[in-house]
Protein backbone atom coordinates (compact mmCIF):
# COMPACT_ATOMS: atom_id res chain seq x y z
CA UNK A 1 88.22 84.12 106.11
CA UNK A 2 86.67 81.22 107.79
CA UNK A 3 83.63 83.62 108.98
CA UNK A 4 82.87 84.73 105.10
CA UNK A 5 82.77 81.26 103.81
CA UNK A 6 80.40 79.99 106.26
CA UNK A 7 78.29 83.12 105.29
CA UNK A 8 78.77 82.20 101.63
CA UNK A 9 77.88 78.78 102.61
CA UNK A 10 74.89 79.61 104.43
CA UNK A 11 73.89 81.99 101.76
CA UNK A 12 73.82 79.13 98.85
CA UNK A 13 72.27 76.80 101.19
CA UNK A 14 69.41 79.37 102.02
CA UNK A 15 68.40 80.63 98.46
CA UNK A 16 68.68 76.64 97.04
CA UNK A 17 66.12 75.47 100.04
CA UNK A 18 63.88 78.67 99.56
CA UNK A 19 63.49 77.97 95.76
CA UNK A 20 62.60 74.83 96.01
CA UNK A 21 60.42 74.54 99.08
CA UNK A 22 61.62 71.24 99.50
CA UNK A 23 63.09 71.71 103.27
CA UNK A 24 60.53 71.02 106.18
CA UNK A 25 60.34 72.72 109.90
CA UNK A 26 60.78 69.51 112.18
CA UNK A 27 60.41 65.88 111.94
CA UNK A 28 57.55 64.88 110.58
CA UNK A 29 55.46 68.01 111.59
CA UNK A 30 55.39 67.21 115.28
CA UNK A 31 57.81 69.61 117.20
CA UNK A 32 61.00 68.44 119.04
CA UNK A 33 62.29 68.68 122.37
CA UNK A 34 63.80 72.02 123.47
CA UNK A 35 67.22 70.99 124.32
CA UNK A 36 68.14 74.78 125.60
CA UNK A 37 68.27 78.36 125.10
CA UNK A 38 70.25 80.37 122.52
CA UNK A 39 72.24 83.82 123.07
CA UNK A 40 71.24 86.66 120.49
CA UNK A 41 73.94 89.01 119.43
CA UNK A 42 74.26 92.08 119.82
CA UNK A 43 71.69 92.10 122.43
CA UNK A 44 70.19 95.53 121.36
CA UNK A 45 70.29 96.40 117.74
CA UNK A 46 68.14 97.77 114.67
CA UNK A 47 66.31 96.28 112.13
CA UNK A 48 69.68 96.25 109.99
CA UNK A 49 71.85 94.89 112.12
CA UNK A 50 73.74 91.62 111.74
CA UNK A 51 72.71 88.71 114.24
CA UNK A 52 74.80 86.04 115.74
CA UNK A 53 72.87 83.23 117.86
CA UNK A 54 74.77 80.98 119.75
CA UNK A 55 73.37 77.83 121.28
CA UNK A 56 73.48 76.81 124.99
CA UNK A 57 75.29 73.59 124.43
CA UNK A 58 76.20 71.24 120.78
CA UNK A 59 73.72 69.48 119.06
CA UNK A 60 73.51 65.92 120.10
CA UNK A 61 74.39 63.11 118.45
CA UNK A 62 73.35 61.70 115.84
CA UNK A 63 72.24 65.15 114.82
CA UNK A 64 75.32 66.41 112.05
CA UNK A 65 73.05 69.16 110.51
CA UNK A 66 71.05 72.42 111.50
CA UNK A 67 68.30 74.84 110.24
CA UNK A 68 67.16 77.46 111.89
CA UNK A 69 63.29 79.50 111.49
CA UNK A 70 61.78 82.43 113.00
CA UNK A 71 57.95 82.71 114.20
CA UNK A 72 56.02 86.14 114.98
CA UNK A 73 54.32 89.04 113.26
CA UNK A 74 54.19 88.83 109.94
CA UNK A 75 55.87 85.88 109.20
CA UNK A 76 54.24 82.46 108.29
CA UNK A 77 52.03 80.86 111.01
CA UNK A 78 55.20 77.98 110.50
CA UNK A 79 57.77 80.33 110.56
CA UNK A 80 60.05 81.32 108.18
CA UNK A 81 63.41 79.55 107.36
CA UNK A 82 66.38 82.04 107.74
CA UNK A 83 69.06 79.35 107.94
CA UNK A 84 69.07 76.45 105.96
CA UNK A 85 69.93 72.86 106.38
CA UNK A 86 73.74 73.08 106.99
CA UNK A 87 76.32 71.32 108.27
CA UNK A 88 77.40 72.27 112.58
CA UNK A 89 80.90 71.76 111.13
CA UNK A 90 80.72 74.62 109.12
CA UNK A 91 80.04 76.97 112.38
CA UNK A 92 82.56 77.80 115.26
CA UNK A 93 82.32 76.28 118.49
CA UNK A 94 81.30 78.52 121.23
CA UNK A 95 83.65 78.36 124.22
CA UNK A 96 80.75 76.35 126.69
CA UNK A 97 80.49 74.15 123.18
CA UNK A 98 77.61 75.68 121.76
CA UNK A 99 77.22 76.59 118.22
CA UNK A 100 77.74 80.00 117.05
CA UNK A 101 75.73 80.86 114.13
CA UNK A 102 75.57 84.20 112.11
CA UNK A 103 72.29 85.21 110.25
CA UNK A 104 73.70 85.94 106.49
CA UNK A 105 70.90 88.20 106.23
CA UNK A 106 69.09 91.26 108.49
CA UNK A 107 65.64 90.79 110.12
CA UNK A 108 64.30 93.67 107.81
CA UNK A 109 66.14 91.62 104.99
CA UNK A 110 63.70 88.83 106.78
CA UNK A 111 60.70 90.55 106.85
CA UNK A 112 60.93 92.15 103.01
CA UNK A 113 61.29 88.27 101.65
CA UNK A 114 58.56 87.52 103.91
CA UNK A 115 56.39 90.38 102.81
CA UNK A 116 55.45 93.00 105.23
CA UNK A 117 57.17 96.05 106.71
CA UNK A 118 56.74 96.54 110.21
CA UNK A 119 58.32 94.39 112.74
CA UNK A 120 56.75 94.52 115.71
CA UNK A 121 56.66 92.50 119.28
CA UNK A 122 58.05 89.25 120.03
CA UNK A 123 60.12 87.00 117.54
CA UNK A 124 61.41 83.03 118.18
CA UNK A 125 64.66 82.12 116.55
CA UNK A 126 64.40 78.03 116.34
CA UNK A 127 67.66 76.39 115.46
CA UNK A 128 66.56 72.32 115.12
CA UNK A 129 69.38 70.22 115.24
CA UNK A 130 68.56 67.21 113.07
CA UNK A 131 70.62 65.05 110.36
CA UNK A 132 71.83 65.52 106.55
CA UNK A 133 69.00 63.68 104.97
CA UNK A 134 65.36 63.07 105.58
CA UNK A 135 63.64 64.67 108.65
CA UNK A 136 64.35 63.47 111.73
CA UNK A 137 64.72 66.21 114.10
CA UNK A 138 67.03 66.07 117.58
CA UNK A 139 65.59 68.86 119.59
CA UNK A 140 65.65 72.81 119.26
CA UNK A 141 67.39 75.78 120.67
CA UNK A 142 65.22 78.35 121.11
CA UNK A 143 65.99 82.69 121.78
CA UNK A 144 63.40 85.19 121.49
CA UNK A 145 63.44 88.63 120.65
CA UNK A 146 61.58 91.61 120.92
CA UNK A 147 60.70 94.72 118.64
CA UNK A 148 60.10 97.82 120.44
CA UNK A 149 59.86 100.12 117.98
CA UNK A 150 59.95 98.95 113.90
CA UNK A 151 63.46 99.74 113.69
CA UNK A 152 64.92 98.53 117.03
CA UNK A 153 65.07 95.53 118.76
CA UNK A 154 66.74 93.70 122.25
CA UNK A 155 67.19 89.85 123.70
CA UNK A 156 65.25 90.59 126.92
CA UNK A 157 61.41 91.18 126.97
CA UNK A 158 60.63 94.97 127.32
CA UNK A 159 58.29 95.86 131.02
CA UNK A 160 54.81 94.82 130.53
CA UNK A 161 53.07 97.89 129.17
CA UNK A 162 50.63 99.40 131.74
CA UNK A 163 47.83 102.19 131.17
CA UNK A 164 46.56 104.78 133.73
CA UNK A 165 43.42 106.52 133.57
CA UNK A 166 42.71 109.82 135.96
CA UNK A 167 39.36 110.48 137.20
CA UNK A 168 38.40 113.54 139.73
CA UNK A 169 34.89 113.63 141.85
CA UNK A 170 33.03 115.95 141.86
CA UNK A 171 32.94 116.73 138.50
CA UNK A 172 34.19 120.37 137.34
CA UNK A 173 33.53 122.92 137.97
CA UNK A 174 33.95 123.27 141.81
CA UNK A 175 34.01 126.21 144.55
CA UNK A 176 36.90 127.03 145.98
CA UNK A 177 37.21 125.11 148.96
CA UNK A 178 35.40 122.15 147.39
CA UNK A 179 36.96 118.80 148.87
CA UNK A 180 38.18 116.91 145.59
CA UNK A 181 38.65 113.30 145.28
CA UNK A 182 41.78 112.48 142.45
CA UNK A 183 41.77 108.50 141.43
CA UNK A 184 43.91 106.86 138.90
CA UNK A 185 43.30 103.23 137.55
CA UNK A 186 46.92 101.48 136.28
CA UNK A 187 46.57 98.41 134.24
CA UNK A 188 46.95 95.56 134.42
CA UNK A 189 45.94 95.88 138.20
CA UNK A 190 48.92 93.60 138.96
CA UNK A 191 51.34 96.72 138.46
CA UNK A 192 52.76 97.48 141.77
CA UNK A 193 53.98 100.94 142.03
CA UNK A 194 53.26 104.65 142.78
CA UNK A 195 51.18 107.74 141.45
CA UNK A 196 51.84 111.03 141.35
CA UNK A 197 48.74 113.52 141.12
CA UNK A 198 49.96 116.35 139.38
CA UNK A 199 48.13 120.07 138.88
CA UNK A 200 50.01 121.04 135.52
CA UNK A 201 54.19 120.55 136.03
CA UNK A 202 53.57 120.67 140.14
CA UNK A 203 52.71 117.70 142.04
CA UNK A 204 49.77 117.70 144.49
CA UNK A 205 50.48 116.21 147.58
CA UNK A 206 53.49 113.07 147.93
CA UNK A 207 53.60 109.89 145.60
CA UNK A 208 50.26 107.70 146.32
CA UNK A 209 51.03 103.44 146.44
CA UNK A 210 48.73 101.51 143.87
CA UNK A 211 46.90 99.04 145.78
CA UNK A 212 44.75 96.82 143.50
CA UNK A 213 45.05 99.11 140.64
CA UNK A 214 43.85 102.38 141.64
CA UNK A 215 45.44 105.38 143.92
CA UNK A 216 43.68 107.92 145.33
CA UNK A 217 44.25 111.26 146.50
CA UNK A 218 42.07 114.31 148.27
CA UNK A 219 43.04 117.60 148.19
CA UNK A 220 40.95 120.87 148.94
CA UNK A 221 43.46 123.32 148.08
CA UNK A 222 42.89 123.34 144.13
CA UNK A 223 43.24 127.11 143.42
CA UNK A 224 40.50 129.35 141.91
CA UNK A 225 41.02 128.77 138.13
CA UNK A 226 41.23 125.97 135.46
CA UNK A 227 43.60 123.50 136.13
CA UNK A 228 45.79 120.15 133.91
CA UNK A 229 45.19 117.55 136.38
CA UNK A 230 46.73 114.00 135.46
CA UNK A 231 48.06 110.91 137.15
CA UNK A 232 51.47 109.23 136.43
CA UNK A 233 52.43 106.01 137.46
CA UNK A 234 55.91 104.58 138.50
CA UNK A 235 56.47 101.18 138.58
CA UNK A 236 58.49 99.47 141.70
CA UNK A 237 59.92 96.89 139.35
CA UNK A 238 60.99 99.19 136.26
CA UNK A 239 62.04 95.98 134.25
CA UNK A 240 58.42 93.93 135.38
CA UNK A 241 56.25 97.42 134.26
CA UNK A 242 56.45 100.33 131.80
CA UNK A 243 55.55 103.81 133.49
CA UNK A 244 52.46 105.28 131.93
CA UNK A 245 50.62 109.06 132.30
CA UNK A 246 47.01 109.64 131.94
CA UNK A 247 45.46 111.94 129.35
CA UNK A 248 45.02 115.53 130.98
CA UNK A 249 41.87 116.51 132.41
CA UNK A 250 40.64 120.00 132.53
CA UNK A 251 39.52 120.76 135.69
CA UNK A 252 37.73 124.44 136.57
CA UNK A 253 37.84 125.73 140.36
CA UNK A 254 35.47 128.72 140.98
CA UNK A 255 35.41 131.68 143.41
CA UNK A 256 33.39 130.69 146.60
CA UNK A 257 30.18 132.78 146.07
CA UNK A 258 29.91 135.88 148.34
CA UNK A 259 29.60 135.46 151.74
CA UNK A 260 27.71 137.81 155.03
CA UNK A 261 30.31 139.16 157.55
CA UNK A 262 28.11 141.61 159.13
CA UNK A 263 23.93 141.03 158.10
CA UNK A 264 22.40 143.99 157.00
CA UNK A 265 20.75 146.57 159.23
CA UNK A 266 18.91 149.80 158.95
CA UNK A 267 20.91 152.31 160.66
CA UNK A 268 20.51 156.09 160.91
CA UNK A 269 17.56 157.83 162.63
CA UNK A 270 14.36 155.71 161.62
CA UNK A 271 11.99 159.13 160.90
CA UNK A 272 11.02 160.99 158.46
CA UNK A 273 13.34 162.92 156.55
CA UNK A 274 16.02 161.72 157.65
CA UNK A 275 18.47 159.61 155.66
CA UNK A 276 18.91 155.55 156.60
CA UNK A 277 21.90 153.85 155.29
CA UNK A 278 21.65 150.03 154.88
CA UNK A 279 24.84 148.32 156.46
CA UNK A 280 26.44 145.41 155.49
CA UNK A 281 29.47 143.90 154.79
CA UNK A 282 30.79 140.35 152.36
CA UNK A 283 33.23 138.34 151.67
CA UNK A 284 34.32 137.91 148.59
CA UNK A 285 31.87 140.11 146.34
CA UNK A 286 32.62 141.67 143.61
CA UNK A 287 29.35 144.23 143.31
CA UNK A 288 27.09 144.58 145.29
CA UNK A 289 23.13 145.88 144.89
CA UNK A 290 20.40 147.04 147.26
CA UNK A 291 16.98 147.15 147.47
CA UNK A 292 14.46 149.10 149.94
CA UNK A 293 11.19 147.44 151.44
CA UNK A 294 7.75 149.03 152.53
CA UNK A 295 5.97 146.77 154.53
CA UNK A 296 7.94 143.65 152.80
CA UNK A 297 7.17 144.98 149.18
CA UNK A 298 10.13 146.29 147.14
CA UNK A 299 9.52 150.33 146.63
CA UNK A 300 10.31 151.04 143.25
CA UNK A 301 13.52 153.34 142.31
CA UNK A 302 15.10 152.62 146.23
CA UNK A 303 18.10 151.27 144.70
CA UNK A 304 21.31 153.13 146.80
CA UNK A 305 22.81 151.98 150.20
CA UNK A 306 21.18 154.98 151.43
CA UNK A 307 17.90 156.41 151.23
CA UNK A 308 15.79 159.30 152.33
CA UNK A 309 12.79 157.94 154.57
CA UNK A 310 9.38 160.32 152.79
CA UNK A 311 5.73 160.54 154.21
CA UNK A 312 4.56 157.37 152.20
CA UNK A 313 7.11 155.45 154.70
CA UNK A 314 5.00 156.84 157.71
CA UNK A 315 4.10 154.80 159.95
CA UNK A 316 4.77 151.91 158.08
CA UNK A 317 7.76 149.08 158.29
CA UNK A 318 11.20 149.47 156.43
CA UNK A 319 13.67 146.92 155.65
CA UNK A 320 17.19 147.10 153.51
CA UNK A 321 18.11 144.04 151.18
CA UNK A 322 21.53 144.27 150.41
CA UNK A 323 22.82 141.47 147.30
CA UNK A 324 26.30 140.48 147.17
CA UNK A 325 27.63 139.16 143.79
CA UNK A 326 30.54 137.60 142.00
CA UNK A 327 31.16 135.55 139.16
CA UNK A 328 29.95 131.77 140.86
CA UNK A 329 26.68 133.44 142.17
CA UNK A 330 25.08 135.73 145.11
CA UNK A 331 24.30 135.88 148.30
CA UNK A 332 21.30 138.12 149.61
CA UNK A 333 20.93 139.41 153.37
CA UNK A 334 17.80 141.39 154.38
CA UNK A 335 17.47 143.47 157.44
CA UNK A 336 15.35 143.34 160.13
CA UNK A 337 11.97 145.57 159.57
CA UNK A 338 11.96 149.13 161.87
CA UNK A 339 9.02 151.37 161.80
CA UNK A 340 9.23 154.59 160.57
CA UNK A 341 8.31 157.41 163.42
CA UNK A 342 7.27 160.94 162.19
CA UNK A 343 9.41 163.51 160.84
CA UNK A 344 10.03 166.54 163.05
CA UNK A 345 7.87 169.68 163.69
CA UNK A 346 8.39 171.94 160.39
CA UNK A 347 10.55 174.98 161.23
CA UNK A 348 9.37 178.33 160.84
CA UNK A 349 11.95 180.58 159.17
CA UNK A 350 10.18 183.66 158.56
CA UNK A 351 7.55 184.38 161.03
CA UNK A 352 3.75 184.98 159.78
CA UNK A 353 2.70 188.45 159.53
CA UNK A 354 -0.89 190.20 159.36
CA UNK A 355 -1.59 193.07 156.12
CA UNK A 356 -4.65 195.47 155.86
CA UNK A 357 -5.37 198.32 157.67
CA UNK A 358 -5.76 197.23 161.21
CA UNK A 359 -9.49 199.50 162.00
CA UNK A 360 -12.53 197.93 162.82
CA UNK A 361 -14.02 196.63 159.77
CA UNK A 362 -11.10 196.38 157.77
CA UNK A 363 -9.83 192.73 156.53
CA UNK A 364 -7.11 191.73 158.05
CA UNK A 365 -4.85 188.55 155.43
CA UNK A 366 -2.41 186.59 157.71
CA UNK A 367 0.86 185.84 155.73
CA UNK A 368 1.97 182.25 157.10
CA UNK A 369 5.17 182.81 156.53
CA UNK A 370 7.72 180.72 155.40
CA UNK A 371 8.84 176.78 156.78
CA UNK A 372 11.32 173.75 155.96
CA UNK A 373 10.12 171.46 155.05
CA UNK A 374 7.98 173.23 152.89
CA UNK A 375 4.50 173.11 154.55
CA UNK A 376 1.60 171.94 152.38
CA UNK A 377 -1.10 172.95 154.03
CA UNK A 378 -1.81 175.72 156.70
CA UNK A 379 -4.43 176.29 159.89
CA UNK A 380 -5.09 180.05 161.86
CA UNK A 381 -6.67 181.05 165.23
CA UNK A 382 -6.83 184.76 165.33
CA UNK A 383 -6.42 186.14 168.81
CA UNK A 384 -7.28 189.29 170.81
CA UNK A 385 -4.85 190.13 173.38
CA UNK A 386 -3.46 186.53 173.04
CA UNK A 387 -6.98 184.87 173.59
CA UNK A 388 -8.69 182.77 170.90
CA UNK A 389 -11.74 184.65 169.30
CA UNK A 390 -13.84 182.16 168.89
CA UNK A 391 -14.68 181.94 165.09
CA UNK A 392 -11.61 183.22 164.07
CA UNK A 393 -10.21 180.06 162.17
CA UNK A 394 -9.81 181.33 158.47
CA UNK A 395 -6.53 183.01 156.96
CA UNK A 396 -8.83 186.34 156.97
CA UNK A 397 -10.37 187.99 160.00
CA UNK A 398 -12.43 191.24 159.39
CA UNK A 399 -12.16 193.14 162.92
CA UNK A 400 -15.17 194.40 164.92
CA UNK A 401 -16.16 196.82 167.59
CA UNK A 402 -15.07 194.58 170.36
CA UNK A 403 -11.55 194.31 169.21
CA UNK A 404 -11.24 198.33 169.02
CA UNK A 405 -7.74 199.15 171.17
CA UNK A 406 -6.94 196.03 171.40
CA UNK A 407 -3.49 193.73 170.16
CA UNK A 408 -4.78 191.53 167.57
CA UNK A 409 -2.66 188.58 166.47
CA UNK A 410 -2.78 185.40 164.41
CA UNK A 411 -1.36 181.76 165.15
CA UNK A 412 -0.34 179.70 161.95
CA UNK A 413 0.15 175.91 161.97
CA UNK A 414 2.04 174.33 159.44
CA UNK A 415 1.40 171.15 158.64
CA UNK A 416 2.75 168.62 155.82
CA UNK A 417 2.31 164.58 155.60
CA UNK A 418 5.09 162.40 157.58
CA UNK A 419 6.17 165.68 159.57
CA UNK A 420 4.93 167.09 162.87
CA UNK A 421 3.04 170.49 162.98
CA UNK A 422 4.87 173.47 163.21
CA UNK A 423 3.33 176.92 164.80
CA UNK A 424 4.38 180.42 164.36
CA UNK A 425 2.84 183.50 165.83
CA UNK A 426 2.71 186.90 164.41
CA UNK A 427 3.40 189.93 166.09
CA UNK A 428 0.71 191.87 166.55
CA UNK A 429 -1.20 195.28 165.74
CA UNK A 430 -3.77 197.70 167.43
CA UNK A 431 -7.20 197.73 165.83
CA UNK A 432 -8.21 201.43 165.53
């Protein structure tokens, strides 16, 4: 019962001072001595809930009288009276002697009369102890409080907010491989504390120390891909320091481009006709293209691993470019230039033959026959009894008297670019 008079007490007292304005903060304008601390009540609590202060110690004497004013965000520059000038005899006594004093209204209650809506940061309760008339002031009590949110509030001052910022050099993207440099900046640099690097929910690496505001971290194990990379910080002193996180960073980590195991080389019998293969071997390629070279210029069309050496490559140099791709870039090797040798003597598969009627006088056609390759162009010494006549060099030979009784047969060469000469004989026949 006591308790609801003093609020009803209070009350009156509060809504007569705030109507007429009459009441002043202090004595005479100047501030008075801080004669202790106060205890706020509960010591967490919401913008609703009731608040008890409760001084350090009594007022001294002469004082008989109290008021009590808070200061912060949005409330007068003076502060704003939430007590008025009462009577101490109208409070309980605190068991250490101090005052006990319940607000009759809430600090949203506070704020509305005051006219703004969000409470925010720190607030100082003042209770002046001072006399019944005129305005001589005794000293203050002071408490704080602070609002961490615009609907809660507690009696000890919340960590000093901190900030961390995440930087990684080189700049993305990277190759695989790429030695990466993580560094995170906490603020105020005064923080003390630890950062963890971490690549999406896993941490890279063990818990860095801040020293001077900034931990850093190298790592060259980032996997191929895009990566979250941030920085959190962890204060040493929870109560000193808030923990912050930095904003993400994307962070892309490409496939190392292609690389030579074996250079190429140009193996296979170096000749014409025959087939060369260009071999080569990468790492990490995903295609890969070749090219053939005549004499250093690219020959149009070569495009295979393989390739069939022709007459243009006689005698001339031949090289194998083999390109190795993926999806960061290439990597080219080029053989070592071998000269192509001649193909080998063409083959003769159906031996040349001789037609007409084999007398003196008669024409006699050799037939070269048939050869692989396929010959181009052909050559004939006509013999008698397996000696040259001399003459005889044309794919006809018209016998004459001197070759009556006598074996006459022809010798064809077959000849075709980038190939050795082949040479058949035909059998022969009797001129009659």
């Amino acid at each position: 019962m006591h308790f609801k008079a003093v609020r009803r007490l209070l009350a009156a007292t509060l809504v007569s001072v705030l109507a007429t304005g009459a009441l002043a903060l202090g004595a005479g304008g100047a501030e008075a001595d801080v004669l202790g601390s106060m205890e706020v009540s509960p010591a967490t609590g919401t913008d609703t809930s009731g608040i008890t202060l409760t001084t350090a110690a009594p007022c001294p004497d002469p004082a008989t009288n109290l008021i009590v004013a808070v200061k912060g965000s949005g409330f007068p520059a003076d502060g704003q009276i939430v007590v008025g000038n009462s009577p101490t005899s109208a409070y309980q006594a605190a068991p250490n002697g101090g005052i006990v004093v319940p607000l009759t209204q809430t600090m949203r209650d506070y704020a509305n009369t005051a006219g703004f809506s969000t409470l925010q940061g720190r607030y100082d309760f003042t209770l002046t102890c001072r006399g019944a008339f005129g305005s001589t002031a005794y000293g203050d009590f002071t408490a704080p409080i602070w609002f961490t949110s615009n609907t809660a509030y507690q009696n000890s001052a919340p960590p000093t907010a901190t900030t961390t910022t995440f930087a990684a050099s080189p700049a993305s993207p990277v190759v695989q491989g790429t030695s990466v440099k993580l560094t995170a900046t906490v603020a105020p640099a005064t923080a003390a504390g630890t950062v963890r690097f971490l690549d999406g929910a896993g941490q890279l690496g063990s818990p860095v120390a801040v020293s001077g505001g900034t931990a850093t971290l190298t790592t060259s194990t980032l996997a191929v891909g895009t990566h979250t990379l941030k920085a959190a910080f962890t204060p040493s002193d929870a109560a000193a320091y808030g923990a912050s996180v930095s904003a993400p960073l994307s962070y892309t980590v490409k496939i190392k481009p292609p690389a030579v195991v074996t250079p190429a080389k140009v193996t296979g019998t170096v000749r014409v006709g025959s087939k060369v293969t260009c071999s080569v071997s990468f790492s990490g390629a995903t295609s890969v293209s070749y090219a053939w070279l005549r004499d250093g210029t690219v020959i149009s069309g070569a495009t295979g691993s393989t390739r069939t050496l022709v007459a243009a490559d006689y005698p001339h140099k031949t090289a194998c470019r083999a390109k190795a791709t993926n999806s960061t870039g290439s990597t080219t090797s080029t053989s070592a230039a071998v000269t192509v040798a001649l193909g080998p003597a063409l083959k003769n598969l159906t031996k040349p033959s001789i037609s007409g009627t084999h007398r003196v006088g008669y024409r006699q056609t050799a037939k070269p026959g048939s050869w692989n390759p396929t010959a181009t162009s052909y050559s004939y010494v006509w013999k008698r009894d397996g000696r040259a006549i001399t003459g005889a060099t044309h794919s006809t030979y018209t016998p004459t008297r001197s070759d009556r009784g006598h074996l006459l047969t022809v010798t064809v060469t077959a000849k075709r670019a980038g190939y050795a000469k082949g040479t058949a004989t035909s059998a022969s026949v009797r001129i009659g």
